[in-house]
N, C-alpha and C. Protein backbone atom coordinates (compact mmCIF):
# COMPACT_ATOMS: atom_id res chain seq x y z
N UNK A 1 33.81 41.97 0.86
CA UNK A 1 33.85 42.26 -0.57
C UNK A 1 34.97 43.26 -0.79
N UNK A 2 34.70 44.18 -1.48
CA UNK A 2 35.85 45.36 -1.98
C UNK A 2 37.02 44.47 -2.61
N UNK A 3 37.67 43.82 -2.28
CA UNK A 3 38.53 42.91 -3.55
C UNK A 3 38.43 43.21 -5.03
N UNK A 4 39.17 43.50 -5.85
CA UNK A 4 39.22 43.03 -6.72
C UNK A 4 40.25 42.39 -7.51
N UNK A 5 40.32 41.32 -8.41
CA UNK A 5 41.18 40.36 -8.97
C UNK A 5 42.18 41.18 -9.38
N UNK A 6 43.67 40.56 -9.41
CA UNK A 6 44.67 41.31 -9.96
C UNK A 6 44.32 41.53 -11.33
N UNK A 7 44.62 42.96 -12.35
CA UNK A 7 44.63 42.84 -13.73
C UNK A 7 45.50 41.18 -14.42
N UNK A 8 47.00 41.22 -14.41
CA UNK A 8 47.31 39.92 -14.80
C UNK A 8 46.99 38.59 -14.70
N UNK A 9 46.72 38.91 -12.89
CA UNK A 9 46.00 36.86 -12.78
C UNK A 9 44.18 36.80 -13.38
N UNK A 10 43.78 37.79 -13.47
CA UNK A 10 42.63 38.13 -14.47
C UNK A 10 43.01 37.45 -15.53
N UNK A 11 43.76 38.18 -16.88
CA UNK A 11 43.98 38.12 -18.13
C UNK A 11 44.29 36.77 -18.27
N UNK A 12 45.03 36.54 -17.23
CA UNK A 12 45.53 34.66 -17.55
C UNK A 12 44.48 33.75 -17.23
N UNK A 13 43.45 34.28 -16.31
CA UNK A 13 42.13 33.10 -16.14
C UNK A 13 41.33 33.16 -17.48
N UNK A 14 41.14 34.59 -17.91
CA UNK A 14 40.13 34.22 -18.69
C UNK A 14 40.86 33.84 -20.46
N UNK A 15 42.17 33.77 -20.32
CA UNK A 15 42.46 33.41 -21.69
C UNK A 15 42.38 31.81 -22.00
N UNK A 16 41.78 31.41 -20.45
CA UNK A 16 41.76 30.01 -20.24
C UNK A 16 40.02 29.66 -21.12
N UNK A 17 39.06 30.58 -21.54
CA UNK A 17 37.97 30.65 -22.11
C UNK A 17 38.31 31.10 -23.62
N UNK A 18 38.23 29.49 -24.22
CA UNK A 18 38.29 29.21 -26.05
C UNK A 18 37.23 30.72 -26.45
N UNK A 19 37.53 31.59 -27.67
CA UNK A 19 36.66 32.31 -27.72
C UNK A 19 36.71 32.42 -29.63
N UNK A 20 35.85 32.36 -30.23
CA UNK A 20 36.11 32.66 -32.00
C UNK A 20 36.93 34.09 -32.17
N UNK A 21 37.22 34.61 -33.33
CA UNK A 21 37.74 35.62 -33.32
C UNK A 21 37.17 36.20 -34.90
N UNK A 22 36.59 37.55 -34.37
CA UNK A 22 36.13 37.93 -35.49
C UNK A 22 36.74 39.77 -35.96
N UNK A 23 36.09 39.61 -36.90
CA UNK A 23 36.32 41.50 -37.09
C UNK A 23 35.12 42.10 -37.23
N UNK A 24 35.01 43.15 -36.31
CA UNK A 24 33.70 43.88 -36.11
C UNK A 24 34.02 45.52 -37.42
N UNK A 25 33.05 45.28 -37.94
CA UNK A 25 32.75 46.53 -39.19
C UNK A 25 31.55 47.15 -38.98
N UNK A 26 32.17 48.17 -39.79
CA UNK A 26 31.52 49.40 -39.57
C UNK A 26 31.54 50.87 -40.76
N UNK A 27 30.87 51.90 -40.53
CA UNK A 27 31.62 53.11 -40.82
C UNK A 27 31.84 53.98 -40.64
N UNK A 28 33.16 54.89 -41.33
CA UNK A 28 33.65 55.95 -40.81
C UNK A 28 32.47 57.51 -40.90
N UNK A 29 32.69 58.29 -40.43
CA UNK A 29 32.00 59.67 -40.50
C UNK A 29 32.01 59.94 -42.31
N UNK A 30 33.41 59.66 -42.89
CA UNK A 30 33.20 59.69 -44.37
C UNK A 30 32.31 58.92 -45.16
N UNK A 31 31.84 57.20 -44.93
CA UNK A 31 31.22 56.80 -45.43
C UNK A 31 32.14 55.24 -45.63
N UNK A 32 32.94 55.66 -45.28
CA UNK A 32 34.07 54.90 -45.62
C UNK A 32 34.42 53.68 -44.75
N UNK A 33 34.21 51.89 -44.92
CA UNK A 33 34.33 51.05 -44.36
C UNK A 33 35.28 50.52 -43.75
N UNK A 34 35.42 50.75 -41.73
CA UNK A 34 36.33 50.65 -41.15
C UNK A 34 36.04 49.76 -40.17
N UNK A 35 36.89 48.71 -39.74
CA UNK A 35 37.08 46.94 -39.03
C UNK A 35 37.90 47.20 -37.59
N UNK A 36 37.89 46.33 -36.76
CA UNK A 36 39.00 45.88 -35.83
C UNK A 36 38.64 44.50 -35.46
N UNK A 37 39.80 43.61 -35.13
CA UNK A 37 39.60 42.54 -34.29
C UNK A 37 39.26 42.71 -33.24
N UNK A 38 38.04 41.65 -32.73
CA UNK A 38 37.48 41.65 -31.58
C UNK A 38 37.09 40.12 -31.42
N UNK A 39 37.35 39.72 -29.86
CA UNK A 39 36.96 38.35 -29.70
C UNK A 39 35.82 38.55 -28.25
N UNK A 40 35.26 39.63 -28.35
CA UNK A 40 34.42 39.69 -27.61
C UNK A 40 33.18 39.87 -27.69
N UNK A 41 32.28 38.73 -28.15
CA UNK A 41 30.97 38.93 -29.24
C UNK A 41 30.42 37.82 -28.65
N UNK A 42 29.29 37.62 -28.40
CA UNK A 42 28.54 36.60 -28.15
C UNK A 42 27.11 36.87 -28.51
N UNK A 43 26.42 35.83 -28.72
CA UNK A 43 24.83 35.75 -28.72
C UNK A 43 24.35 36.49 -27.67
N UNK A 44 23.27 36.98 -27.51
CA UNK A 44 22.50 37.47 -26.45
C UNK A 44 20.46 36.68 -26.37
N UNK A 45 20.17 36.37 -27.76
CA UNK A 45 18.52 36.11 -28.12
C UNK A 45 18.58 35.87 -29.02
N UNK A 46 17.64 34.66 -28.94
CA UNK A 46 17.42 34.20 -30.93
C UNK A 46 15.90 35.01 -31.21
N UNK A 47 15.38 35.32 -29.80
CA UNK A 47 13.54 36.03 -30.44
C UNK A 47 13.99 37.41 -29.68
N UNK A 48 13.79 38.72 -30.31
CA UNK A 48 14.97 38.77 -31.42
C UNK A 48 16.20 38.32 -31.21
N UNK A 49 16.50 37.84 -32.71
CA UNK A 49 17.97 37.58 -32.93
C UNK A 49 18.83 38.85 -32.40
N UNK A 50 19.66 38.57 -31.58
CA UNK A 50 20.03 39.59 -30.72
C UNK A 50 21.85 39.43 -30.25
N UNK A 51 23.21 40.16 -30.89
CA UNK A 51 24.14 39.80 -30.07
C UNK A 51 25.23 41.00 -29.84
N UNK A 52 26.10 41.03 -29.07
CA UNK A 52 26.37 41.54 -28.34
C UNK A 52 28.19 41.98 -28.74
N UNK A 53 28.60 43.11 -28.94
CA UNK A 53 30.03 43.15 -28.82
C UNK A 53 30.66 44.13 -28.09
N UNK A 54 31.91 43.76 -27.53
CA UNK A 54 32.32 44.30 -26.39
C UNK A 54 33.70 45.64 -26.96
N UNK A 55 33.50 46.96 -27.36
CA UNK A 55 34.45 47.17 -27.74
C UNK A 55 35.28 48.23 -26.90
N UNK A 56 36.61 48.21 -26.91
CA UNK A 56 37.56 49.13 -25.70
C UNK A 56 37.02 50.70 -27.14
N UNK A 57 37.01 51.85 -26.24
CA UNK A 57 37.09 53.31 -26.70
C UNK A 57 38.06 53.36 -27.98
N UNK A 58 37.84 53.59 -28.75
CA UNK A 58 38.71 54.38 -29.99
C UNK A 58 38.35 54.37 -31.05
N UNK A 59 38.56 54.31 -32.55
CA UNK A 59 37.76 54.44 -34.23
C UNK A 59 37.22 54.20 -34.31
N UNK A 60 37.11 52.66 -33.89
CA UNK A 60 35.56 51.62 -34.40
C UNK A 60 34.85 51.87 -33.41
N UNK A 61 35.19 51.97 -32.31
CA UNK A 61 34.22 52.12 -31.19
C UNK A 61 33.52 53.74 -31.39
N UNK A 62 33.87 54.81 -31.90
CA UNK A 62 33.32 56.08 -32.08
C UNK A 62 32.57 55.67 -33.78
N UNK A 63 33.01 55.39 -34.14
CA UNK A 63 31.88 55.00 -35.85
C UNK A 63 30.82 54.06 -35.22
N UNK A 64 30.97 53.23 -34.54
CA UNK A 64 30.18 52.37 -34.01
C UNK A 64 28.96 53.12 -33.28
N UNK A 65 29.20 53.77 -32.11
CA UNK A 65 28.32 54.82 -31.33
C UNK A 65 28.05 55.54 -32.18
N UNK A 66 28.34 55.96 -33.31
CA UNK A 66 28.12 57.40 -34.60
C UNK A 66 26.69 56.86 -35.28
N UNK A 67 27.41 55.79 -35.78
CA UNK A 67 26.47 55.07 -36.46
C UNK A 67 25.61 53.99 -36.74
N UNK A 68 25.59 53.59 -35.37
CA UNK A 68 24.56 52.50 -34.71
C UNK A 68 24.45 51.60 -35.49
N UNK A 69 25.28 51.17 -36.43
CA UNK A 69 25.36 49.91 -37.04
C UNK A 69 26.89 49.22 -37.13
N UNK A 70 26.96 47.33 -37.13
CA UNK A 70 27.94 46.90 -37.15
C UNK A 70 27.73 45.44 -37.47
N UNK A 71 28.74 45.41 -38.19
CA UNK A 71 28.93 43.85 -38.57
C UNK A 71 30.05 43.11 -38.03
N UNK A 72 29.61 41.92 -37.77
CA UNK A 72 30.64 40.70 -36.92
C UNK A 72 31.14 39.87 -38.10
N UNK A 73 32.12 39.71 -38.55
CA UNK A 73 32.67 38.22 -39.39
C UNK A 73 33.67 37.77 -38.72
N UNK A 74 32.80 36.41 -38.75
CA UNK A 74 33.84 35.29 -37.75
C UNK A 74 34.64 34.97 -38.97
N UNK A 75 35.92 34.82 -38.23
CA UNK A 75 37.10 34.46 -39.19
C UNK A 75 37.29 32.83 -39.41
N UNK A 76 38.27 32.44 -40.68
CA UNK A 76 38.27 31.12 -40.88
C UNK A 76 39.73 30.79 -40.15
N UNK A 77 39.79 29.36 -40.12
CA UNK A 77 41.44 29.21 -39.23
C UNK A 77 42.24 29.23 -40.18
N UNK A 78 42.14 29.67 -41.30
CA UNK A 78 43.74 30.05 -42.07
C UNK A 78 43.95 31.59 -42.21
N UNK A 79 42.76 32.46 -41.44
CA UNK A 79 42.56 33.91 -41.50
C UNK A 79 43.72 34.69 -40.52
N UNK A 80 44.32 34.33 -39.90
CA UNK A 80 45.41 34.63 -38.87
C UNK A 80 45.77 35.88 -39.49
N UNK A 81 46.76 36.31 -40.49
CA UNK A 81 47.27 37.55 -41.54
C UNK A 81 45.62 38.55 -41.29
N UNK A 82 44.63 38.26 -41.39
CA UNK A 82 44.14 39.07 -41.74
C UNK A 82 43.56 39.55 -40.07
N UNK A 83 43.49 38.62 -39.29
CA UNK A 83 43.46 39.09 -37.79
C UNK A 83 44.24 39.78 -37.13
N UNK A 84 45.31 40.03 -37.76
CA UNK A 84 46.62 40.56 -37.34
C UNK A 84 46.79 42.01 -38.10
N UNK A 85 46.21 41.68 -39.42
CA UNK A 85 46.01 43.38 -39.84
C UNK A 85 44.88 44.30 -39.82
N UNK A 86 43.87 43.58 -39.11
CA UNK A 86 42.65 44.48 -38.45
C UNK A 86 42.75 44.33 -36.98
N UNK A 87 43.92 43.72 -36.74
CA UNK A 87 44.04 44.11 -35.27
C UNK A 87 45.21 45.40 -35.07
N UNK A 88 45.67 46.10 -36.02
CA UNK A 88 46.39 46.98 -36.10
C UNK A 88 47.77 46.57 -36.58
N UNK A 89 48.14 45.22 -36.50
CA UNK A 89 49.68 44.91 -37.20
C UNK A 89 49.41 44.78 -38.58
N UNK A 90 49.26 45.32 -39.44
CA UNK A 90 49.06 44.85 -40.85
C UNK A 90 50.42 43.77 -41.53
N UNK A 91 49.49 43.06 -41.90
CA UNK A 91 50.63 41.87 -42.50
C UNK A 91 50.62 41.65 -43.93
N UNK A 92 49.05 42.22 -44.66
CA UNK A 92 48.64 42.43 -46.03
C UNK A 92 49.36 43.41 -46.90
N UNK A 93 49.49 43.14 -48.01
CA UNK A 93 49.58 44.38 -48.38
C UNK A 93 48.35 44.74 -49.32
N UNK A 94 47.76 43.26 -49.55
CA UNK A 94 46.28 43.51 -50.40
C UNK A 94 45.38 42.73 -49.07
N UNK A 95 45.43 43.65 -48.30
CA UNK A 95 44.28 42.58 -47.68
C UNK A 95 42.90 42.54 -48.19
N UNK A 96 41.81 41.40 -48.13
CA UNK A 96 40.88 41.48 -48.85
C UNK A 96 39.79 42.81 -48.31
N UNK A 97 39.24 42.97 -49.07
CA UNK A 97 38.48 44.52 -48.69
C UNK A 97 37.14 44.29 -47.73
N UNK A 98 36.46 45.22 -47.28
CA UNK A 98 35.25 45.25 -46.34
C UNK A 98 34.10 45.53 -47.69
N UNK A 99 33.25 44.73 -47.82
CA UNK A 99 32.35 45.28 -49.30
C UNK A 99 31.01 45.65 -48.78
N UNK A 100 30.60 46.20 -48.97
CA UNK A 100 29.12 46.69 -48.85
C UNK A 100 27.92 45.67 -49.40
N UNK A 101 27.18 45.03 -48.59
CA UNK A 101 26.09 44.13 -48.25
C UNK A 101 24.80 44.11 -48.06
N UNK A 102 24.07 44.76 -48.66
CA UNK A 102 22.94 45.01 -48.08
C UNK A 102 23.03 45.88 -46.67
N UNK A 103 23.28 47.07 -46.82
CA UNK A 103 23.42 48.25 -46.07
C UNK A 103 24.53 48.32 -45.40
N UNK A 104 25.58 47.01 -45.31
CA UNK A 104 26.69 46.67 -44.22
C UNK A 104 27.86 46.67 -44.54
N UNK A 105 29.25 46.56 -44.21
CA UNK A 105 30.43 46.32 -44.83
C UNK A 105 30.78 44.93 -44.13
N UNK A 106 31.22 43.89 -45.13
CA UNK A 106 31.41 42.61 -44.45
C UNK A 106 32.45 42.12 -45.23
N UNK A 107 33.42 41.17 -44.69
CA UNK A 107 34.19 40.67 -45.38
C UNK A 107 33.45 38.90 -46.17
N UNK A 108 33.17 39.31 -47.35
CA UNK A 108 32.77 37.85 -47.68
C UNK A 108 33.36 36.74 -47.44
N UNK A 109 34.08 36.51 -47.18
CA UNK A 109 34.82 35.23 -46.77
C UNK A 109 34.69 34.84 -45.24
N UNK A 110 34.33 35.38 -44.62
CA UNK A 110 33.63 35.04 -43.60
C UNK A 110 32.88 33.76 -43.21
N UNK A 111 33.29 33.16 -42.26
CA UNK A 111 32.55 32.25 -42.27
C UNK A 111 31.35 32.22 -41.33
N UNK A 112 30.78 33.11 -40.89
CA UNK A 112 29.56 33.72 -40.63
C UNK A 112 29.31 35.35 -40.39
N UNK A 113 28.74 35.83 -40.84
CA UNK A 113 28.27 37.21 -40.77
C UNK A 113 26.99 37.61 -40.38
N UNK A 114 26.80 38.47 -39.30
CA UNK A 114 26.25 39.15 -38.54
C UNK A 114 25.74 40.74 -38.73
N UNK A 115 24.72 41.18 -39.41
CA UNK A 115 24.91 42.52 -39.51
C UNK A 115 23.43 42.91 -38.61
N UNK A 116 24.36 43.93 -37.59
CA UNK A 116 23.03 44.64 -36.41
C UNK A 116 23.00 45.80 -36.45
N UNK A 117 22.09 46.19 -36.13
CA UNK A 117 21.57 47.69 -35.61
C UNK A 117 21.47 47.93 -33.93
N UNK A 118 22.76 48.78 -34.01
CA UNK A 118 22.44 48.92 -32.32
C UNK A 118 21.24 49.08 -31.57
N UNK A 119 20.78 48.52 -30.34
CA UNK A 119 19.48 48.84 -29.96
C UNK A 119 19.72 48.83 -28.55
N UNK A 120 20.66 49.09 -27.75
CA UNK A 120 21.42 49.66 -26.45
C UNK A 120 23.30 49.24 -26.57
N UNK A 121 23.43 50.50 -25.74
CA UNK A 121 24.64 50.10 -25.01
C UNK A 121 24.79 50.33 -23.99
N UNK A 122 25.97 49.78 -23.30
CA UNK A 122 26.36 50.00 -21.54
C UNK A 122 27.51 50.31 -21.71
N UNK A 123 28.44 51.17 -21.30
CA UNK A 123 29.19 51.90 -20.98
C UNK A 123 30.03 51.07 -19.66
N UNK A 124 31.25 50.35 -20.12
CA UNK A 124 31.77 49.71 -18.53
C UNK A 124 33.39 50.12 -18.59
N UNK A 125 33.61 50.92 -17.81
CA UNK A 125 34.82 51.10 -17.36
C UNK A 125 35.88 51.69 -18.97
N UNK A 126 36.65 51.57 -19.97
CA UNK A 126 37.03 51.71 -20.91
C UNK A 126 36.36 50.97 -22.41
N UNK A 127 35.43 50.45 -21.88
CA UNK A 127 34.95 49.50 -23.00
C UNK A 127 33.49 49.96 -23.23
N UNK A 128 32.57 49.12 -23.95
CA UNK A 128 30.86 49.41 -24.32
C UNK A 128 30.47 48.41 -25.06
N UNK A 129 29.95 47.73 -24.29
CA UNK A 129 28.84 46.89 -24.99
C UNK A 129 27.54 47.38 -25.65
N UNK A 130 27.96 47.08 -26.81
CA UNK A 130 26.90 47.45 -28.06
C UNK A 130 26.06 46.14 -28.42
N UNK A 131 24.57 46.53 -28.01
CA UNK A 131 23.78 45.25 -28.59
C UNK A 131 23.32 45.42 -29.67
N UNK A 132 23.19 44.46 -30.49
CA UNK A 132 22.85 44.83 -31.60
C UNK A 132 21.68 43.49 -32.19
N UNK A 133 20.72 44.40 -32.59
CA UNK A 133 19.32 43.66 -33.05
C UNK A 133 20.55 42.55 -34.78
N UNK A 134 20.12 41.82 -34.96
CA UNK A 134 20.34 41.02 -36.07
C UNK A 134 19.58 41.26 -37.14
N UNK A 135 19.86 42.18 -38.04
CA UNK A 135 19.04 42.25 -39.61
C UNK A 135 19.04 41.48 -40.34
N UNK A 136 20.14 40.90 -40.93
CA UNK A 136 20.52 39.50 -41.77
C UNK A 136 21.66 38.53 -41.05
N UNK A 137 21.88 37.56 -41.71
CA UNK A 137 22.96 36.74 -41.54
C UNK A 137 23.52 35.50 -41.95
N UNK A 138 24.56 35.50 -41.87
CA UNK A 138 24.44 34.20 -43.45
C UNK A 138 25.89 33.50 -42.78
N UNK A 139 25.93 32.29 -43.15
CA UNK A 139 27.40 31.51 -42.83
C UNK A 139 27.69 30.49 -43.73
N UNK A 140 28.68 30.04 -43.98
CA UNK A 140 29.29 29.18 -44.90
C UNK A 140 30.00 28.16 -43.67
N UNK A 141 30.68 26.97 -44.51
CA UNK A 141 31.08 25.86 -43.70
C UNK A 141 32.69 26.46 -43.77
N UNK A 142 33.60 25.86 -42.94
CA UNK A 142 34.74 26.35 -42.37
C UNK A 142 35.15 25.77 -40.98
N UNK A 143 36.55 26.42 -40.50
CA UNK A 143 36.56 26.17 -39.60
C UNK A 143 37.34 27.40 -38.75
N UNK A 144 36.50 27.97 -37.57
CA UNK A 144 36.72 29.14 -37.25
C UNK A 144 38.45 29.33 -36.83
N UNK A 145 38.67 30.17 -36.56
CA UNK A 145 40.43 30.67 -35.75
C UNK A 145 39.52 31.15 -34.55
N UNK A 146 40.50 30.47 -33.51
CA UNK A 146 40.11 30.89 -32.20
C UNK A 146 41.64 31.16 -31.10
N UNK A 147 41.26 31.22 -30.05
CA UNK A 147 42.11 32.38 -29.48
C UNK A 147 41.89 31.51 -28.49
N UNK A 148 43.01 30.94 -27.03
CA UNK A 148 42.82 30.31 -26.39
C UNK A 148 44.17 30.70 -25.81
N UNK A 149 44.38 30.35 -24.19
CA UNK A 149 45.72 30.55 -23.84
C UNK A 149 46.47 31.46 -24.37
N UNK A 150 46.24 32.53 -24.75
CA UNK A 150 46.67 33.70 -25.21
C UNK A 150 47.54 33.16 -26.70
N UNK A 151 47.21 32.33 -27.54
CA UNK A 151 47.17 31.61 -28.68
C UNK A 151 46.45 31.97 -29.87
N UNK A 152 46.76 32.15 -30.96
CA UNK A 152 45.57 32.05 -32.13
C UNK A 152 45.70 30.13 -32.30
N UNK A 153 44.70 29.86 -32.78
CA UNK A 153 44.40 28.44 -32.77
C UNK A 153 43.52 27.94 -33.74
N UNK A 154 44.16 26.78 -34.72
CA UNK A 154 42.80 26.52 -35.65
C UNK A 154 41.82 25.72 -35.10
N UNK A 155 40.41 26.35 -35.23
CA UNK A 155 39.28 24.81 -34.84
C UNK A 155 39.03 24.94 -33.60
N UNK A 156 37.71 24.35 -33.36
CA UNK A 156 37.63 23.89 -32.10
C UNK A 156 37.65 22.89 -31.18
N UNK A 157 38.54 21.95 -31.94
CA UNK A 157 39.08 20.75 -31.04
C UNK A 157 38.54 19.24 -31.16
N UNK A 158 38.48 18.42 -31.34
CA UNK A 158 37.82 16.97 -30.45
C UNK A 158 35.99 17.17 -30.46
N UNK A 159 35.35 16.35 -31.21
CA UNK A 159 34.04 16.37 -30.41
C UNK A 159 33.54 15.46 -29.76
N UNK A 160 33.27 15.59 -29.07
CA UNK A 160 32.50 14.89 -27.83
C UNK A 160 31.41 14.02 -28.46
N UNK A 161 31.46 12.51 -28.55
CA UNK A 161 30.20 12.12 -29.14
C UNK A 161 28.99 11.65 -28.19
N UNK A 162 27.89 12.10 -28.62
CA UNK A 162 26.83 12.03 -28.03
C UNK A 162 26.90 10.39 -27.22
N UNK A 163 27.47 9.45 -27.14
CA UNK A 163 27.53 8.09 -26.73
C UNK A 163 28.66 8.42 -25.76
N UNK A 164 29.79 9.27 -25.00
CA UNK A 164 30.42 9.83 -23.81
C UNK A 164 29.72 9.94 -22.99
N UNK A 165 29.75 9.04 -21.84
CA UNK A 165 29.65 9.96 -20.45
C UNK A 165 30.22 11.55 -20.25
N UNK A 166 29.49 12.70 -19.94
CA UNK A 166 30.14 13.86 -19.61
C UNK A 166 29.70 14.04 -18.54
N UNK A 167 30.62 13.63 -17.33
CA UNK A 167 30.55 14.32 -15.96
C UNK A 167 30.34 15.73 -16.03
N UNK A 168 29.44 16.18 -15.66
CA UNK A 168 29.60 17.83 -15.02
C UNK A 168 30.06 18.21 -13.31
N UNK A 169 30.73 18.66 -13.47
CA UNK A 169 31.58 19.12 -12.09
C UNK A 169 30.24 19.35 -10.55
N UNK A 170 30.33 18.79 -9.91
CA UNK A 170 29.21 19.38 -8.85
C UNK A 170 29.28 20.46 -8.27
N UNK A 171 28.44 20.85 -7.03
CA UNK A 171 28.48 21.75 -6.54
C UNK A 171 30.67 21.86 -5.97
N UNK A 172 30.86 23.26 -5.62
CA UNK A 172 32.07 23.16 -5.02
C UNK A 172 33.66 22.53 -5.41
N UNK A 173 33.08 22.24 -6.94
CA UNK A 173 34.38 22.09 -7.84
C UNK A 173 35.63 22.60 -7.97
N UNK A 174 35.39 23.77 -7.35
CA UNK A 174 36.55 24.76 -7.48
C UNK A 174 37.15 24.68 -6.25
N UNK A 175 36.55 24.34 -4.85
CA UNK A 175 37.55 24.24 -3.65
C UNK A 175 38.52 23.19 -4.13
């Protein structure tokens, strides 16, 4: 053991994993409703509704730990501009605002929203996974922006119709 994967040939395996891309909200110590892009969110439990976001140390991540609450809005695939200015490049000059929701700040246009109450975190290396219990949540039809091959990307592709054979890989796929 003791190995561990290079940082780069890392980053390039896992950009090989399609992921949605959302903006995680929150607020500031003022009161005041503050976002970042994050594509690191997944389900964790539907009894409780239960999910999970992964955030590196800094604003949102200290309002987040402050204030044990946060909202996920998955973005739509024409949302790119606005992923880009809550990911710190601002491209808006009106970008649409974070509004207050039934206790939360969410961007309505969202094409699903998530609002939790932290109920653990783990602490890993520069980052923290914050779980968060599910209070409400609501989604509209759309089609998400996703992130693939180090890509923004509309949609998620081709569906598979239930009448396909889908081989699943066997044991030892990877030798």
């Amino acid at each position: 053991m003791g190995h561990v994967a290079e940082p780069a040939g890392f980053r390039a395996a896992a950009s090989r994993f399609a992921t949605g891309i959302t903006v995680v909200a929150t607020v500031d110590e003022d009161g005041a409703p503050l976002g970042m892009t994050a594509n690191s969110f997944t389900t964790v439990s539907a009894d409780p509704p239960t999910v999970l976001v992964s955030l590196m140390h800094g604003r949102t991540w200290q309002a987040v730990a402050r204030s044990g609450v946060y909202s996920v809005n998955v973005l739509h695939a024409e949302d790119a501009a606005l992923c880009a200015h809550f990911a710190g490049r601002p491209l808006l000059r009106d970008a649409p605002p974070l509004v207050p929701r039934q206790g939360f700040f969410v961007l309505p246009q969202a094409i699903a929203q998530f609002a939790c109450e932290v109920v653990q975190s783990i602490d890993i290396a520069d980052h923290t996974l914050f779980i968060g219990e599910v209070r409400w949540c609501r989604h509209n039809e759309g089609t998400p922006l996703t992130f693939y091959a180090s890509r923004l990307r509309r949609g998620v592709g081709m569906e598979i119709s239930s009448t396909e054979s889908v081989a699943y890989p066997g044991d030892g796929w990877w030798t």
